[in-house]
C-alpha atoms as a PDB file:
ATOM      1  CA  UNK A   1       0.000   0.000   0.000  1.00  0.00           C
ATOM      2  CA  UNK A   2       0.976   3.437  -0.130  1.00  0.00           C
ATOM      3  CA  UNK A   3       2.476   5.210   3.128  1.00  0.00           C
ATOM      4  CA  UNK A   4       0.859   8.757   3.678  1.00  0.00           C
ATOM      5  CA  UNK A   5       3.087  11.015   6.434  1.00  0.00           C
ATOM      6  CA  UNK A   6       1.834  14.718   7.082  1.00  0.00           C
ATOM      7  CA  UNK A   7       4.081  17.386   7.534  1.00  0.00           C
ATOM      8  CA  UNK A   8       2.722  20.665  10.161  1.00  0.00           C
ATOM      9  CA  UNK A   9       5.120  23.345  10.968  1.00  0.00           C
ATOM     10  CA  UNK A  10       8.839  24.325   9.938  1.00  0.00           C
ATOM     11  CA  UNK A  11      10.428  21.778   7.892  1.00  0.00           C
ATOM     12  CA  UNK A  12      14.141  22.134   8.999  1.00  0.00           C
ATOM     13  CA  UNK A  13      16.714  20.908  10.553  1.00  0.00           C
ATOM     14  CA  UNK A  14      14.994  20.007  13.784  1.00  0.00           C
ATOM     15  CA  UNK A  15      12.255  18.520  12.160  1.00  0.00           C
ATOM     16  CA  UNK A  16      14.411  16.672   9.404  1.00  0.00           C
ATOM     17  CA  UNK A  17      16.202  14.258  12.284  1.00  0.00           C
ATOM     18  CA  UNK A  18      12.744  13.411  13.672  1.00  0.00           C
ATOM     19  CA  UNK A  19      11.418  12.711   9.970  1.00  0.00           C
ATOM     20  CA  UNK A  20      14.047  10.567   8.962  1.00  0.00           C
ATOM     21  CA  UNK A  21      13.464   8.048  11.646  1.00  0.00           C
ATOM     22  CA  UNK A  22      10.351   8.187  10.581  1.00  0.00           C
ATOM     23  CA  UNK A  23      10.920   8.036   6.284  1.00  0.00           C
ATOM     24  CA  UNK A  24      13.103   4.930   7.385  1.00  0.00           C
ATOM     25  CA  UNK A  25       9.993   3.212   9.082  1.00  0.00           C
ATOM     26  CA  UNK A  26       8.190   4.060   5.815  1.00  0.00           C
ATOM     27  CA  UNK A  27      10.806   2.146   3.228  1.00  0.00           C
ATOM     28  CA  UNK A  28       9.500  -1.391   4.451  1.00  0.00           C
ATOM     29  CA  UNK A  29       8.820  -4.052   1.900  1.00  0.00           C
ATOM     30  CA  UNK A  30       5.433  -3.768   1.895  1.00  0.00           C
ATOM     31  CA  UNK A  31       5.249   0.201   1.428  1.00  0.00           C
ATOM     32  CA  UNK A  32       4.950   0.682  -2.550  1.00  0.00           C
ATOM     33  CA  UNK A  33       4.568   4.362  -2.119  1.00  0.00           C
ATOM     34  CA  UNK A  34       4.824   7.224   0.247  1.00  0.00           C
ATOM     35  CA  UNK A  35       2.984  10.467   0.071  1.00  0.00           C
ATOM     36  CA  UNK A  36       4.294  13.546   1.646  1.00  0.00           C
ATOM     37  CA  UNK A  37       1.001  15.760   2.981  1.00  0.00           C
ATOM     38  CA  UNK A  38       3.145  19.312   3.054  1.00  0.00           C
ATOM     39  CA  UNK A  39      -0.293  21.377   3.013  1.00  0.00           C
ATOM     40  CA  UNK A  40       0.813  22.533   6.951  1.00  0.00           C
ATOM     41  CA  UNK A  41       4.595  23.489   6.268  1.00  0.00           C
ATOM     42  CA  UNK A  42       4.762  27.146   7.242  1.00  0.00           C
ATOM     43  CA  UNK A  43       8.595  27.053   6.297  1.00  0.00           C
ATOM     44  CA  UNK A  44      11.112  25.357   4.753  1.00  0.00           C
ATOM     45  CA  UNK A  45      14.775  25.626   5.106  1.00  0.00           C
ATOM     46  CA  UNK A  46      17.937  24.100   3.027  1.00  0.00           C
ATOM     47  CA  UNK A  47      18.232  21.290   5.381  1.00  0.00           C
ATOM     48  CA  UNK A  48      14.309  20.786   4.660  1.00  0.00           C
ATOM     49  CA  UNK A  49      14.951  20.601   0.694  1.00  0.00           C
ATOM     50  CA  UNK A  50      17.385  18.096   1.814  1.00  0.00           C
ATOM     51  CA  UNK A  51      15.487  15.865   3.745  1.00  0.00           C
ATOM     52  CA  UNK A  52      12.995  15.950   0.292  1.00  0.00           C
ATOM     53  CA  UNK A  53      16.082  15.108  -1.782  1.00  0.00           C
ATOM     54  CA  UNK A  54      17.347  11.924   0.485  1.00  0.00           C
ATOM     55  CA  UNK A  55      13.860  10.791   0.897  1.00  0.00           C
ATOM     56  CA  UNK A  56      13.159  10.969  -2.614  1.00  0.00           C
ATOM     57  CA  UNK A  57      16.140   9.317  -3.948  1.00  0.00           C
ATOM     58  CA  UNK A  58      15.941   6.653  -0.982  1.00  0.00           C
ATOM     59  CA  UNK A  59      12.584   5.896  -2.324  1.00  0.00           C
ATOM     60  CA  UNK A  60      13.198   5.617  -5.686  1.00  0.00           C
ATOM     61  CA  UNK A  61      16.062   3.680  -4.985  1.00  0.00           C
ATOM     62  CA  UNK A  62      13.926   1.161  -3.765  1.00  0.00           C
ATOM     63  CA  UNK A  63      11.425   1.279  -7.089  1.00  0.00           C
ATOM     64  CA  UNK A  64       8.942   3.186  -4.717  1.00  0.00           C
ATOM     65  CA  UNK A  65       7.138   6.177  -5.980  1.00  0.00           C
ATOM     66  CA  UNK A  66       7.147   9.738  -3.630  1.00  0.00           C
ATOM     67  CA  UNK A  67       4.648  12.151  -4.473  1.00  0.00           C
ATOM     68  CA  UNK A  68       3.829  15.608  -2.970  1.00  0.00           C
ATOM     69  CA  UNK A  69       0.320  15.976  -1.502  1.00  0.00           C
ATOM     70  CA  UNK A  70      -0.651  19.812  -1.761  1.00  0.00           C
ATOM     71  CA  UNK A  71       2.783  21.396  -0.757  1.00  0.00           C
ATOM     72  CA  UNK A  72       2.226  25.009   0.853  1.00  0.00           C
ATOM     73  CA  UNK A  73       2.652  28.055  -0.830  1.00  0.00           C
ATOM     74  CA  UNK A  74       6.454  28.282   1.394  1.00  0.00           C
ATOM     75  CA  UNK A  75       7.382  24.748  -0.081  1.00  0.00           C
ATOM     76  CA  UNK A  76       6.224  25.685  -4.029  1.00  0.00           C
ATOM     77  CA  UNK A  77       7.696  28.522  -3.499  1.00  0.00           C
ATOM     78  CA  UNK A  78      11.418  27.117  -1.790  1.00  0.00           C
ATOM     79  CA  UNK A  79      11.583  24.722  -4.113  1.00  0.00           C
ATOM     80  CA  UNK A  80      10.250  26.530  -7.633  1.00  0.00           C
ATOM     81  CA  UNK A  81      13.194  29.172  -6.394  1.00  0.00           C
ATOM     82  CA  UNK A  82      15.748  26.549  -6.687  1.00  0.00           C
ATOM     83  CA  UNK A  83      14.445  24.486 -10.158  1.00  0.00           C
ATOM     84  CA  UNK A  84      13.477  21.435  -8.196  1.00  0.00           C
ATOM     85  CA  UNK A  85       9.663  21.950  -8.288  1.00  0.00           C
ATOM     86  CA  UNK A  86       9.197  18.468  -9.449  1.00  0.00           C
ATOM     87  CA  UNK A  87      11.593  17.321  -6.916  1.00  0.00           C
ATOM     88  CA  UNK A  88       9.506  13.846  -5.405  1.00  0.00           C
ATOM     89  CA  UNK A  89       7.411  13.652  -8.615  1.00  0.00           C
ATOM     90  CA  UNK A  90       9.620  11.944 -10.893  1.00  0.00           C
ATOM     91  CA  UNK A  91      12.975  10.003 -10.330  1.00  0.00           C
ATOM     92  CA  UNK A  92      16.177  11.096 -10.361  1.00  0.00           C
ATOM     93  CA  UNK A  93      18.880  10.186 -13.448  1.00  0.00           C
ATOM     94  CA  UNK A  94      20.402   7.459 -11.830  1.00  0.00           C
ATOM     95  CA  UNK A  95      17.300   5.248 -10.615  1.00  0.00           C
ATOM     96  CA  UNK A  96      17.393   2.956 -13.330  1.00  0.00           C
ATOM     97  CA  UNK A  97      16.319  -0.510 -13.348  1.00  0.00           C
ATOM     98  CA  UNK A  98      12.916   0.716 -11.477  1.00  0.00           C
ATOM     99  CA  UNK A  99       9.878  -0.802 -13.495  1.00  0.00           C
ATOM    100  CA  UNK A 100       7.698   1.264 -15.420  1.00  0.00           C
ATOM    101  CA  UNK A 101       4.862   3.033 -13.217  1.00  0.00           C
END
């Protein structure tokens, strides 16, 4: 099934340690894909768009697929400003070998 985690508040540093325990639980064998519920973010930092980046190349890694639920205005806008809009939404260059979705 598909893993759905909700983000509320400041995605940053402090939250990112806490989320990663958390993404980890998420990568089981029976989790085909995770959805990231950012609606509640009211800020994102650089360590934040890092946390997206390691999650989303952990995922697809695995074959999974990450998808963005609703980001908030803060993350379209953090990560528009930076060219990674599409950032969870499609896999990186090197995730080869994943089957087709």
């Amino acid at each position: 099934g598909t893993a759905r985690l909700s983000v509320v508040g400041e995605l940053d540093g402090t939250a990112r340690d806490r989320l990663t325990e958390v993404a980890e639980a998420l990568a089981s064998e029976t989790v085909l894909g995770v959805e990231l519920d950012l609606r509640g973010v009211t800020a994102i930092d650089a360590a934040g768009v890092a946390w997206l980046l390691r999650l989303q190349r952990a995922a697809w890694g695995r074959c999974r697929r990450p998808r963005l639920v609703d980001p908030s205005p803060q993350v379209k806008c953090a990560l528009a400003g930076l060219g990674m809009r599409g950032l969870v939404d499609r896999p990186p260059r090197a995730a080869g070998g994943c089957p087709p979705v």
